[in-house]
N, C-alpha and C. Protein backbone atom coordinates (compact mmCIF):
# COMPACT_ATOMS: atom_id res chain seq x y z
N UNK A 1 -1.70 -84.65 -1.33
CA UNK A 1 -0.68 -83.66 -1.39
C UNK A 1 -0.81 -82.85 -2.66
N UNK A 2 -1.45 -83.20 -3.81
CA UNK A 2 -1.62 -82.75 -5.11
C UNK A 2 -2.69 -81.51 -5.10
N UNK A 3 -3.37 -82.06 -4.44
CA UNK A 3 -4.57 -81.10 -4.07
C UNK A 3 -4.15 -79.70 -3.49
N UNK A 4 -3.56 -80.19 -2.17
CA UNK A 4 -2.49 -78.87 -1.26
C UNK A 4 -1.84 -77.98 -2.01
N UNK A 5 -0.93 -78.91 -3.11
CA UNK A 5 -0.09 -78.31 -4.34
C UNK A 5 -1.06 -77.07 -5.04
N UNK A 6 -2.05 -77.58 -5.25
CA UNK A 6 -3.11 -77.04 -6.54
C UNK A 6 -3.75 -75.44 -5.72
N UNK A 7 -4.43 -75.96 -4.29
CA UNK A 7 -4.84 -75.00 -2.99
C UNK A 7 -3.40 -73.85 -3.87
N UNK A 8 -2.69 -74.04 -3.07
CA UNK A 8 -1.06 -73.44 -3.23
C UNK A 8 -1.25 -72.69 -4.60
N UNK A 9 -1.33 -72.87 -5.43
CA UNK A 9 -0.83 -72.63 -6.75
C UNK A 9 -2.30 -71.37 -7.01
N UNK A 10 -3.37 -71.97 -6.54
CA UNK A 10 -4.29 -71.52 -7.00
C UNK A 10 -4.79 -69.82 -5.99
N UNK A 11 -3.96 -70.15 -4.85
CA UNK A 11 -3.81 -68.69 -3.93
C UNK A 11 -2.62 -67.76 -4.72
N UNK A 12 -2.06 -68.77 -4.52
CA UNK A 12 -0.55 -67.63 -5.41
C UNK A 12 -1.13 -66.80 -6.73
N UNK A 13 -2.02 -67.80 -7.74
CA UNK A 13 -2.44 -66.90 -8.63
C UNK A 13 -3.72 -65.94 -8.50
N UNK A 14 -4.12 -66.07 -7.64
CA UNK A 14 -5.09 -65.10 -6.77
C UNK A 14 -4.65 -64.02 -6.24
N UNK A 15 -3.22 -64.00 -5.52
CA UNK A 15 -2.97 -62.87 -5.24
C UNK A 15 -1.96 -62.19 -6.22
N UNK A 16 -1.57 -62.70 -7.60
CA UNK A 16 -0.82 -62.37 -8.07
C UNK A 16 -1.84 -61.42 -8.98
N UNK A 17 -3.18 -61.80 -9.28
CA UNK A 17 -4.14 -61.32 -10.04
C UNK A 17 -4.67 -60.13 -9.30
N UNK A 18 -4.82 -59.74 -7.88
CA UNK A 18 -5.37 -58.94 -6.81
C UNK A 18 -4.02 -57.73 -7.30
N UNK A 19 -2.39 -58.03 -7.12
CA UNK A 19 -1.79 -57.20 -7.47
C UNK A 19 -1.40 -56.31 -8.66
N UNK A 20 -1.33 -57.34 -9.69
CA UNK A 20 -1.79 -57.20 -11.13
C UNK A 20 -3.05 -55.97 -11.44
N UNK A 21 -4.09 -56.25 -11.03
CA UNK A 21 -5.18 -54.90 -11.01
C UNK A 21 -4.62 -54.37 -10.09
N UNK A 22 -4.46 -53.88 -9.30
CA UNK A 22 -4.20 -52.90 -8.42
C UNK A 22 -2.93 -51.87 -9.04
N UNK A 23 -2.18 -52.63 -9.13
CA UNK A 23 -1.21 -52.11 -9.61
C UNK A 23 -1.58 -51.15 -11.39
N UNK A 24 -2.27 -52.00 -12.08
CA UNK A 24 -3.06 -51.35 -13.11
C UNK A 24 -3.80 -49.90 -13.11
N UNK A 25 -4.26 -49.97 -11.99
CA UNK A 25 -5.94 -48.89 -11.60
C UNK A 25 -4.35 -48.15 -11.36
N UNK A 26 -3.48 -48.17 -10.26
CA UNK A 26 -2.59 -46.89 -9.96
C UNK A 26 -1.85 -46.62 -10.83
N UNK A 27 -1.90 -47.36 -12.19
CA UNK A 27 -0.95 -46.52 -13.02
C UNK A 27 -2.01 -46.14 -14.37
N UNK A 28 -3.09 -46.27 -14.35
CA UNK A 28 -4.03 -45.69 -14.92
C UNK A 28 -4.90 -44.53 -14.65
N UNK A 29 -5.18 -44.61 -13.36
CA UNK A 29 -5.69 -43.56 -12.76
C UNK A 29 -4.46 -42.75 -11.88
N UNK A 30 -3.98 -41.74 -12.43
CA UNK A 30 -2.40 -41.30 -11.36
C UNK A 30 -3.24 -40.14 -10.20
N UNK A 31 -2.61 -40.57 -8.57
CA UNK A 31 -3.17 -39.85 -7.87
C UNK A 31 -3.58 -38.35 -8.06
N UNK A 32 -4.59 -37.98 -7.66
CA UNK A 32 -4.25 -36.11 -7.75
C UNK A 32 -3.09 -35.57 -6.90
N UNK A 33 -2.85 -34.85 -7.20
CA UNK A 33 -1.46 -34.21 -6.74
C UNK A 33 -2.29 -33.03 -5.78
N UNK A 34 -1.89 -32.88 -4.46
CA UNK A 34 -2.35 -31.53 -3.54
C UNK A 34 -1.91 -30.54 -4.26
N UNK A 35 -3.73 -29.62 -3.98
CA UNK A 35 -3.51 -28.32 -4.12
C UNK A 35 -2.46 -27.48 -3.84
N UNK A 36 -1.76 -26.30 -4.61
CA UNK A 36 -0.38 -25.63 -3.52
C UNK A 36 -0.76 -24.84 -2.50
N UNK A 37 -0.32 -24.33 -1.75
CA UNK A 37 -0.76 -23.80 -0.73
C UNK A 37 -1.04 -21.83 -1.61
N UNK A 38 -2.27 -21.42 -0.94
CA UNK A 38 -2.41 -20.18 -1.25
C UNK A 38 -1.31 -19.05 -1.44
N UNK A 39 -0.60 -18.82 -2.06
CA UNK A 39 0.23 -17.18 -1.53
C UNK A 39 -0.63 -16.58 -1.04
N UNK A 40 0.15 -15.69 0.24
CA UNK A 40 -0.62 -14.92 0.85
C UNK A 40 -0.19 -13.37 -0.04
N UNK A 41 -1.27 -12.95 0.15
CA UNK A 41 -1.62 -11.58 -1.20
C UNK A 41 -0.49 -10.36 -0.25
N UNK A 42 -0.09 -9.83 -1.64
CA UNK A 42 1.09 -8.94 -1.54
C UNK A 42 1.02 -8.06 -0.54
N UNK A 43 2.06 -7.51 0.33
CA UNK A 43 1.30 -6.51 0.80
C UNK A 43 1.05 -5.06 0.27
N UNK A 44 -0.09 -4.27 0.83
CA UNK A 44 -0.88 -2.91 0.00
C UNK A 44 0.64 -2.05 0.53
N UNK A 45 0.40 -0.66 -0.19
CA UNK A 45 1.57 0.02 0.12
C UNK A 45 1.03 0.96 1.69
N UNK A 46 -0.57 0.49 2.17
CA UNK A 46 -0.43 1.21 2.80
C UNK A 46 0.07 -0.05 4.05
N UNK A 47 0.44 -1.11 4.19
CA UNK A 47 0.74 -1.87 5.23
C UNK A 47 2.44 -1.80 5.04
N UNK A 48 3.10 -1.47 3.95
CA UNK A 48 4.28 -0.70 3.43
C UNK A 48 5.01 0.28 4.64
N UNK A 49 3.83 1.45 4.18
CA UNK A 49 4.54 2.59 4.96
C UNK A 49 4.69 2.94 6.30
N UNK A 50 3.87 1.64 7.41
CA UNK A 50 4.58 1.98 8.76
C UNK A 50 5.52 1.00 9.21
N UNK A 51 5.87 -0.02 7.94
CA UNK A 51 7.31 -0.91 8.43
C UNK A 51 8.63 0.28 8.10
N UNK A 52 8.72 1.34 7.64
CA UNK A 52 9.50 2.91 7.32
C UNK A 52 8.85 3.56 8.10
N UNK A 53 7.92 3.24 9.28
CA UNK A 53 8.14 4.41 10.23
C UNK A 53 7.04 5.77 9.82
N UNK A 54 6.26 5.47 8.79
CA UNK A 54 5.31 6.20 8.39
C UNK A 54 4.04 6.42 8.56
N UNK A 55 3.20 6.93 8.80
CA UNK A 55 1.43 6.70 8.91
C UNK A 55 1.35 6.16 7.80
N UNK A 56 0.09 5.49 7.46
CA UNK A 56 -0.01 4.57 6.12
C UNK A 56 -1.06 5.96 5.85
N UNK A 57 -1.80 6.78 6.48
CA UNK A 57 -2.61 7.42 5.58
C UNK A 57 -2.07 8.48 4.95
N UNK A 58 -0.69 8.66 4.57
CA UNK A 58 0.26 9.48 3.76
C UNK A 58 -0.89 9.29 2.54
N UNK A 59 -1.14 8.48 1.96
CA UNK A 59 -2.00 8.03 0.78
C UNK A 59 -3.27 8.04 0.79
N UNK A 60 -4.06 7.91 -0.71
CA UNK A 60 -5.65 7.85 -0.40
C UNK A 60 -5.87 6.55 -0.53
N UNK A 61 -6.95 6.56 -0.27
CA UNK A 61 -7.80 5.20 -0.54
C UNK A 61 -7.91 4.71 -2.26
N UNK A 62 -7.29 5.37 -2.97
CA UNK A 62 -8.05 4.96 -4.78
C UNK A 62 -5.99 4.49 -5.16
N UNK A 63 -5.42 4.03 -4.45
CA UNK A 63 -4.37 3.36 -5.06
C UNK A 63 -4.67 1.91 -5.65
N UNK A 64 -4.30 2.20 -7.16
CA UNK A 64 -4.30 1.05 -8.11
C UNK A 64 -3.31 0.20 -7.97
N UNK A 65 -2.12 1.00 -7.70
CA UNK A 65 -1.06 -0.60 -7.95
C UNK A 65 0.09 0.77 -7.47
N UNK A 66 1.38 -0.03 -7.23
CA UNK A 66 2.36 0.49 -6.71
C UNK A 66 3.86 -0.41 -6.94
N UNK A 67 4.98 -0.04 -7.33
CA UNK A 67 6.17 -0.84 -7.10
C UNK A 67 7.17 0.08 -6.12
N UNK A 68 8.06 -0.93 -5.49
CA UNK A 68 9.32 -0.26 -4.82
C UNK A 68 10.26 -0.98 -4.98
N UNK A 69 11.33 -0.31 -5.61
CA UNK A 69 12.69 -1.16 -5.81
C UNK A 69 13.63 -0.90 -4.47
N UNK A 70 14.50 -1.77 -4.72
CA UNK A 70 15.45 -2.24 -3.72
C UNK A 70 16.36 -1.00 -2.64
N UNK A 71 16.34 0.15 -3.96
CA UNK A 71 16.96 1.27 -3.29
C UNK A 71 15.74 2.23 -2.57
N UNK A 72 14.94 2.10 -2.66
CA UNK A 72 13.93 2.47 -1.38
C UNK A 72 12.86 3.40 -3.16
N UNK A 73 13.50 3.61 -4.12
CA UNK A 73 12.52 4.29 -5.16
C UNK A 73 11.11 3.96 -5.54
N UNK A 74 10.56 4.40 -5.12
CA UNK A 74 8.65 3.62 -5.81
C UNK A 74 8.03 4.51 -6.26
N UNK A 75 6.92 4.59 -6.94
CA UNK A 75 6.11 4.81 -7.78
C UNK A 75 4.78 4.53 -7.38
N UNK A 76 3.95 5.01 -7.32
CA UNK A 76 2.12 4.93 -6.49
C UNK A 76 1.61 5.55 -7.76
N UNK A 77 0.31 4.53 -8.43
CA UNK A 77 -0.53 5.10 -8.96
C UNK A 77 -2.04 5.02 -8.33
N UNK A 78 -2.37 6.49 -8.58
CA UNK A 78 -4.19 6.32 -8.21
C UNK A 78 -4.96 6.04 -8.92
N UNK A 79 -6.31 6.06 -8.98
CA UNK A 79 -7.09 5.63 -10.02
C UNK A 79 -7.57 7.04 -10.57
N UNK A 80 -7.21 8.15 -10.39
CA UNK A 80 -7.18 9.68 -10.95
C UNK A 80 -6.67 10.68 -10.00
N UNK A 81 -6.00 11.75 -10.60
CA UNK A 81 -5.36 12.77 -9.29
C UNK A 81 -6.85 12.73 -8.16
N UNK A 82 -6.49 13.67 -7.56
CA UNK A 82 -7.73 14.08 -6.54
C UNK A 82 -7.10 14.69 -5.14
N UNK A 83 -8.46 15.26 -4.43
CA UNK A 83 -7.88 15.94 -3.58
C UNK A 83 -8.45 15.36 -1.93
N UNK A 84 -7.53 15.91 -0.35
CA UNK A 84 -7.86 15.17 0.49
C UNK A 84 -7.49 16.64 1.05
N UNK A 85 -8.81 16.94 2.36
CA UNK A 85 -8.52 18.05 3.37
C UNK A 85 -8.10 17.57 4.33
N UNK A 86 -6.87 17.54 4.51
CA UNK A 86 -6.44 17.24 6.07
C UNK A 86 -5.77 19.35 6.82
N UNK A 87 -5.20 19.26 7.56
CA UNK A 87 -5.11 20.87 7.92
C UNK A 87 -5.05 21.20 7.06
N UNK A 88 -4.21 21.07 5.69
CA UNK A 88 -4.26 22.04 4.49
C UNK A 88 -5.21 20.91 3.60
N UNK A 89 -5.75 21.27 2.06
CA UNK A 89 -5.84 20.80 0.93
C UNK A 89 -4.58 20.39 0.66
N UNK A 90 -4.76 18.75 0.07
CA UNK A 90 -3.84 18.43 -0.79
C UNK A 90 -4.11 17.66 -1.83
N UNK A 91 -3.62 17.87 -2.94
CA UNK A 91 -3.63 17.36 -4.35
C UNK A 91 -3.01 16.21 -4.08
N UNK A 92 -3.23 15.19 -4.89
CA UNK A 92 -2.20 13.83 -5.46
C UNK A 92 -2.66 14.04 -7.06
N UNK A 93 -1.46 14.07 -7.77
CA UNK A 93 -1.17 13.36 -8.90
C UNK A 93 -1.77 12.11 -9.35
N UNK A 94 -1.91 11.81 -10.53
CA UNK A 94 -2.32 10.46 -10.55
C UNK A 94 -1.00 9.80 -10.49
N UNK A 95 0.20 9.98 -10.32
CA UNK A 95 1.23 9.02 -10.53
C UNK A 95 2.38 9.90 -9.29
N UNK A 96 2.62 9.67 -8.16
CA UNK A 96 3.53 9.55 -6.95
C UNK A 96 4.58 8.66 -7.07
N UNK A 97 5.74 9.64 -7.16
CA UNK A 97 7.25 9.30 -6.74
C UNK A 97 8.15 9.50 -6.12
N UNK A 98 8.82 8.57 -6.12
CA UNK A 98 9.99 9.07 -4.33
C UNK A 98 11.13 8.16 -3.84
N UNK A 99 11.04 8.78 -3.41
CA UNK A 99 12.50 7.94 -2.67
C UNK A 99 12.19 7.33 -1.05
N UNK A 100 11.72 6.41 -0.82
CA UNK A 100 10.80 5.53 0.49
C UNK A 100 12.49 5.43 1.10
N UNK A 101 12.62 5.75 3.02
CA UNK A 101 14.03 5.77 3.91
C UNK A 101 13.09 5.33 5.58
N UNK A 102 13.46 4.92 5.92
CA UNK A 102 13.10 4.64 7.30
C UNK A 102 13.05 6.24 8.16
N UNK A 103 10.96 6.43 8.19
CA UNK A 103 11.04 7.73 8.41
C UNK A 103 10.88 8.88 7.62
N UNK A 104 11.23 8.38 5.90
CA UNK A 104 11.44 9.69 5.48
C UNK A 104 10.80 9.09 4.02
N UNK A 105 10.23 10.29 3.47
CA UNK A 105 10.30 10.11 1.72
C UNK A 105 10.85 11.11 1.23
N UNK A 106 11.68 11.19 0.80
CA UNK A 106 12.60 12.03 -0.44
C UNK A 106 12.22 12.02 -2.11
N UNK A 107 12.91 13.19 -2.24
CA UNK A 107 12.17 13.52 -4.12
C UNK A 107 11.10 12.96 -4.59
N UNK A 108 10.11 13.29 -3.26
CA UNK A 108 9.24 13.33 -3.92
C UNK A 108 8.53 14.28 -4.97
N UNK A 109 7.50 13.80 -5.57
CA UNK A 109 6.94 14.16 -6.87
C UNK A 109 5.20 14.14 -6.86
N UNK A 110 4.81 14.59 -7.15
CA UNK A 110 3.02 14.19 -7.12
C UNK A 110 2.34 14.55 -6.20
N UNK A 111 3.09 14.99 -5.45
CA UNK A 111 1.85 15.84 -4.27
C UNK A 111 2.05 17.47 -3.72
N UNK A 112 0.87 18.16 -3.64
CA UNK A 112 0.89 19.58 -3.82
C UNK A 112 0.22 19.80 -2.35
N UNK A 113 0.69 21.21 -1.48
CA UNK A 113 -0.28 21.27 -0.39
C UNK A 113 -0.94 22.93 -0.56
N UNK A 114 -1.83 23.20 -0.66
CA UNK A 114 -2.12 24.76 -1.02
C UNK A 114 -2.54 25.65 0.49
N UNK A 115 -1.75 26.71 0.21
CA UNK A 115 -1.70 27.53 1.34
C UNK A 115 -2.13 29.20 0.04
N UNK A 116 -3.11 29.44 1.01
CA UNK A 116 -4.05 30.55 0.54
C UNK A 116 -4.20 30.50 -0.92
N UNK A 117 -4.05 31.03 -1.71
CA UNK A 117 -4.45 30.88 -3.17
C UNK A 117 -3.28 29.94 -4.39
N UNK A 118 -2.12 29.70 -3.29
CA UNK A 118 -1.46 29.20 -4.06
C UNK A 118 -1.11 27.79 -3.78
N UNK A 119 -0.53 26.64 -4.98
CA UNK A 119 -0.09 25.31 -4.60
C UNK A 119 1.46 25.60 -4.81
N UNK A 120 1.99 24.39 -3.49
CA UNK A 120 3.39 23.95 -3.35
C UNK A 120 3.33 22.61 -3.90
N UNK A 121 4.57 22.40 -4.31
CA UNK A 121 5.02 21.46 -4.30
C UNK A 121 5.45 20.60 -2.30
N UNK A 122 5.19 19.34 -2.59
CA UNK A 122 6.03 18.94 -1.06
C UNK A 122 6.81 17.78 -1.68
N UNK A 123 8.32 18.31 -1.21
CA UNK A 123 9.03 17.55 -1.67
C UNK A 123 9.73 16.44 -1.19
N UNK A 124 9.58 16.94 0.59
CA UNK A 124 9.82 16.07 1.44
C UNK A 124 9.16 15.34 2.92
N UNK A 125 8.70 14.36 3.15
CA UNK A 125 8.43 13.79 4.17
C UNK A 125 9.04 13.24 5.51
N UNK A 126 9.41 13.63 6.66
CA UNK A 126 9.50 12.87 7.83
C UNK A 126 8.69 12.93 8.84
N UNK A 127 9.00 11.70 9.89
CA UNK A 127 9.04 12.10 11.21
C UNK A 127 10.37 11.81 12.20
N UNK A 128 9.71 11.82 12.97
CA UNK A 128 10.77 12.58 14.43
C UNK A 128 11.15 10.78 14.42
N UNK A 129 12.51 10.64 14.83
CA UNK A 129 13.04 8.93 15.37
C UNK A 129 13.62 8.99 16.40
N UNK A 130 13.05 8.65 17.51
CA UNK A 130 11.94 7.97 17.58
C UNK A 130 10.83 8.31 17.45
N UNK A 131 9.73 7.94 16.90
CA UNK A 131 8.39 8.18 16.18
C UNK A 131 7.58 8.90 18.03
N UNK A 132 7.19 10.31 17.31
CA UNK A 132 6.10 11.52 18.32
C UNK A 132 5.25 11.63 17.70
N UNK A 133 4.72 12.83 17.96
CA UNK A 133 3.22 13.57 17.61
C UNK A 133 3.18 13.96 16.26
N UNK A 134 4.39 13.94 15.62
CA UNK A 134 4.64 15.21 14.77
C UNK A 134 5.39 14.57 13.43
N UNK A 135 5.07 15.22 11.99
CA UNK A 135 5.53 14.45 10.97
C UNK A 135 5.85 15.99 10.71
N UNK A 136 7.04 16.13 9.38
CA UNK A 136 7.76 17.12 8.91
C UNK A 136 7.21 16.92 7.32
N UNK A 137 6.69 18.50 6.98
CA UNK A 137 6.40 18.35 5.71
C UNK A 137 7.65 19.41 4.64
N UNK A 138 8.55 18.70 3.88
CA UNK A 138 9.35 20.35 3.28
C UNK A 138 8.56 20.90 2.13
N UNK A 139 8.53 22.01 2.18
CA UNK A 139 7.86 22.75 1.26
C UNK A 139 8.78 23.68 0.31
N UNK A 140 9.36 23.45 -0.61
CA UNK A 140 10.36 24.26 -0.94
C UNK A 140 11.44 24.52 0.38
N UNK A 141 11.74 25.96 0.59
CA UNK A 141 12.35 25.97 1.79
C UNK A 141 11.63 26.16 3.38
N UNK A 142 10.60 26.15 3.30
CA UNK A 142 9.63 25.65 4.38
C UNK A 142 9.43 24.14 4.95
N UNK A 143 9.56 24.31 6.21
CA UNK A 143 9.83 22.94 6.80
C UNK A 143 8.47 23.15 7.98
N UNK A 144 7.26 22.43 7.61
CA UNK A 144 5.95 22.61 8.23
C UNK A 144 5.54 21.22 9.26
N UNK A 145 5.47 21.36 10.21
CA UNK A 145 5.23 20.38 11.65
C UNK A 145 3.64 20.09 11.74
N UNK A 146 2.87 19.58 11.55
CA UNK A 146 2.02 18.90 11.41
C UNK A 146 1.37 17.61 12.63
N UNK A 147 0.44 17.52 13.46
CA UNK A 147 0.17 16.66 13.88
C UNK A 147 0.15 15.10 13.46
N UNK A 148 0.88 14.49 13.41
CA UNK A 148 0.82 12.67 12.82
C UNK A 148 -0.46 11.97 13.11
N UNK A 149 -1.45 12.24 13.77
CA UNK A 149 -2.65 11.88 14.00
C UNK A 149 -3.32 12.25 13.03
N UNK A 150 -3.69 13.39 12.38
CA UNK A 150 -4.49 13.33 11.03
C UNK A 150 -3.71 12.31 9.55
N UNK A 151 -2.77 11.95 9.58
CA UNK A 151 -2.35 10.77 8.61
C UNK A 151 -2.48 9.54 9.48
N UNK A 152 -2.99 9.14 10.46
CA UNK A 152 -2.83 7.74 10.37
C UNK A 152 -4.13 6.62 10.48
N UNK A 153 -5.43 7.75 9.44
CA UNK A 153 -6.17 6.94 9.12
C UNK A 153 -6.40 6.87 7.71
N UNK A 154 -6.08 5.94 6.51
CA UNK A 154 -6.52 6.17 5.22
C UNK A 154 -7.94 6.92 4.87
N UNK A 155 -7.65 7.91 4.13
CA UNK A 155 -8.43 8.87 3.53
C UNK A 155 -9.31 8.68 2.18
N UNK A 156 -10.69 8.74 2.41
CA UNK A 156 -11.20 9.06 0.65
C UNK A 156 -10.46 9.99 0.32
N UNK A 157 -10.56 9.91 -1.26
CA UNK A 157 -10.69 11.08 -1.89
C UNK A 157 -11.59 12.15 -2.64
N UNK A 158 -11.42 13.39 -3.37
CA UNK A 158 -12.20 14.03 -4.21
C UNK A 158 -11.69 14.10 -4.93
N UNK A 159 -12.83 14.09 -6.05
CA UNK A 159 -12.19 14.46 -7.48
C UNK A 159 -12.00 16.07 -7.84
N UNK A 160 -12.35 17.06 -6.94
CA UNK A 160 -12.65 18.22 -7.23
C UNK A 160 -12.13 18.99 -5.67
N UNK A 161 -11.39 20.48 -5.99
CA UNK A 161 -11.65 21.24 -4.84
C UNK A 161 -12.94 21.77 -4.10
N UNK A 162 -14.30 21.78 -5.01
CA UNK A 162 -15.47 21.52 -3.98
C UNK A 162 -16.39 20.77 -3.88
N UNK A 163 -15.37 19.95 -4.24
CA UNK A 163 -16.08 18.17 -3.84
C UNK A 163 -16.17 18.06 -2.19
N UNK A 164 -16.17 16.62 -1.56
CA UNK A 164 -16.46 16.76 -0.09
C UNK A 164 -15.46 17.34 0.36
N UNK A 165 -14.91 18.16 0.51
CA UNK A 165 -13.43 18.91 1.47
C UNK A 165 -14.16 20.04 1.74
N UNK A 166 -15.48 20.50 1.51
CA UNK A 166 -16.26 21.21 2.63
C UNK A 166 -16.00 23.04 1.98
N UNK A 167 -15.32 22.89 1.04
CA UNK A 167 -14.79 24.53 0.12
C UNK A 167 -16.01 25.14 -0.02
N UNK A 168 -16.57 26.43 -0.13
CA UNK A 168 -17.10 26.94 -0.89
C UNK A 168 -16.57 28.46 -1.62
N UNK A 169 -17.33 29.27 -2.57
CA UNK A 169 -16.80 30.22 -3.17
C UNK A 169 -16.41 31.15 -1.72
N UNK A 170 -17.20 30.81 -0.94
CA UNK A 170 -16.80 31.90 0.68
C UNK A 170 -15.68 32.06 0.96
N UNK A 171 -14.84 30.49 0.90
CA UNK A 171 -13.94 30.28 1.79
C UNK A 171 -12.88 30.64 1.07
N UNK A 172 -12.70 30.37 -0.33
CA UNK A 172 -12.55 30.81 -1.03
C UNK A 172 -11.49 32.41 -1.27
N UNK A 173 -12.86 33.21 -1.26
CA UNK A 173 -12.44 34.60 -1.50
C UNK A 173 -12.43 35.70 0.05
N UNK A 174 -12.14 34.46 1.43
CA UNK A 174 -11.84 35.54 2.35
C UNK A 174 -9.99 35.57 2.02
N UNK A 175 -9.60 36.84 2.15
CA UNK A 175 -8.43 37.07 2.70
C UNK A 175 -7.54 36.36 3.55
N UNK A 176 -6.27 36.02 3.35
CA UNK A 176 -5.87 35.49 4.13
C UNK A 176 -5.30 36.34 5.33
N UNK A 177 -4.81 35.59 6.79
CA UNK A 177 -4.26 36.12 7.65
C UNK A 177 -3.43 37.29 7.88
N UNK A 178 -3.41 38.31 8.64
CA UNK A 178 -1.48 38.89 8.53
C UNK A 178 -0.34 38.10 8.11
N UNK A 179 0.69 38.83 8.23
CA UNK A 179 1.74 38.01 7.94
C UNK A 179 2.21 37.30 9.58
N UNK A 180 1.32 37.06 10.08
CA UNK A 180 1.82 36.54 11.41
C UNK A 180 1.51 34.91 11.02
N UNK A 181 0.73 34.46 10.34
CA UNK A 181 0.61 33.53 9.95
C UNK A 181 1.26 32.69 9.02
N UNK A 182 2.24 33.85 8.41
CA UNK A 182 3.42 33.20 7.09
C UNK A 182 4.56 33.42 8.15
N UNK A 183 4.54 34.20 8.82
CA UNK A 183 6.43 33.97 10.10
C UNK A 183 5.96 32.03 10.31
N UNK A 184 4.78 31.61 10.76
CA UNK A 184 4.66 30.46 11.80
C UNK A 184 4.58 29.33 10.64
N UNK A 185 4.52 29.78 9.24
CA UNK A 185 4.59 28.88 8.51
C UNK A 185 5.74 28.93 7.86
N UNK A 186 7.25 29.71 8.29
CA UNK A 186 8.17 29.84 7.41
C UNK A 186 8.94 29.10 8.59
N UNK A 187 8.70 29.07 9.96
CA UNK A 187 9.14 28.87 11.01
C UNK A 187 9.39 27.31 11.76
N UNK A 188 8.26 26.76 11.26
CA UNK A 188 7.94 25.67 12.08
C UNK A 188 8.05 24.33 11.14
């Protein structure tokens, strides 16, 4: 029976020694802790502008960074002004501001559209709700209708008016239209 006793005594301290290290190694070596899970990357302002109902190619391709606060106000910077031919030439600023509305941008700032020798300001952006063919550009007191199909592919840009937008001194120095062409642009 002494023996049995000893068997006994001598498992107990066997497994008391098995727990003893074990227990050691896990508080010496502390598990790794899981990786966190990725954030998924912010979204661009051009995946932005058609949750407002906008073409995303309102913008060029050389946007650096962008914020929008809560009241719809944001700020777009490019990586230098430059210019994009869609029906008219248009300038961007290096720094675009506004007022972002479901549909619409207001006070805006930073973008110019040039009609014959001269630049506008455009101060305002819509389209039609429910979303058509057609986006609204204000031009001072000119309110210009535009196909929505030329904004809704992001655009390079140029750094220059006869950079790629196809200008030359030709095009340049023809004359513009009669005035039948300023009624349809004061009009539409």
């Amino acid at each position: 029976m002494a023996a049995n006793n000893l068997n006994f005594h001598l498992i107990l301290a066997l497994i008391s020694l098995f727990f003893l290290f074990s227990t050691t190694k896990s508080l010496s070596e502390p598990e790794p802790e899981p990786e966190p899970e990725p954030k998924p990357a912010p979204p661009t302002v051009w995946d932005i502008l058609p949750k407002y109902g906008l073409p995303p190619g309102l913008l060029p391709n050389t946007v650096t960074s962008y914020s929008l606060q809560k009241d719809g106000r944001f700020s777009v910077v490019l990586e230098s002004p430059c210019y994009i031919q869609f029906e008219y030439l248009v300038y961007y600023e290096k720094t675009i501001t506004g007022k972002l509305g479901y549909g619409s941008i207001t006070d805006l700032k930073g973008i110019q559209v040039r009609r014959f020798f001269l630049w506008f300001d455009v101060d305002e952006i819509k389209v039609d709700l429910p979303p058509s063919d057609s986006i609204y550009f204000q031009v001072g007191f000119i309110n210009k209708k535009l196909d929505v199909d030329q904004f809704k592919t992001i655009h390079s840009c140029s750094d220059g008016v006869m950079g790629s937008c196809g200008y030359s001194w030709k095009s340049l120095l023809q004359l513009p239209m009669p005035t039948n062409e300023i009624q349809m642009l004061i009009t539409e």
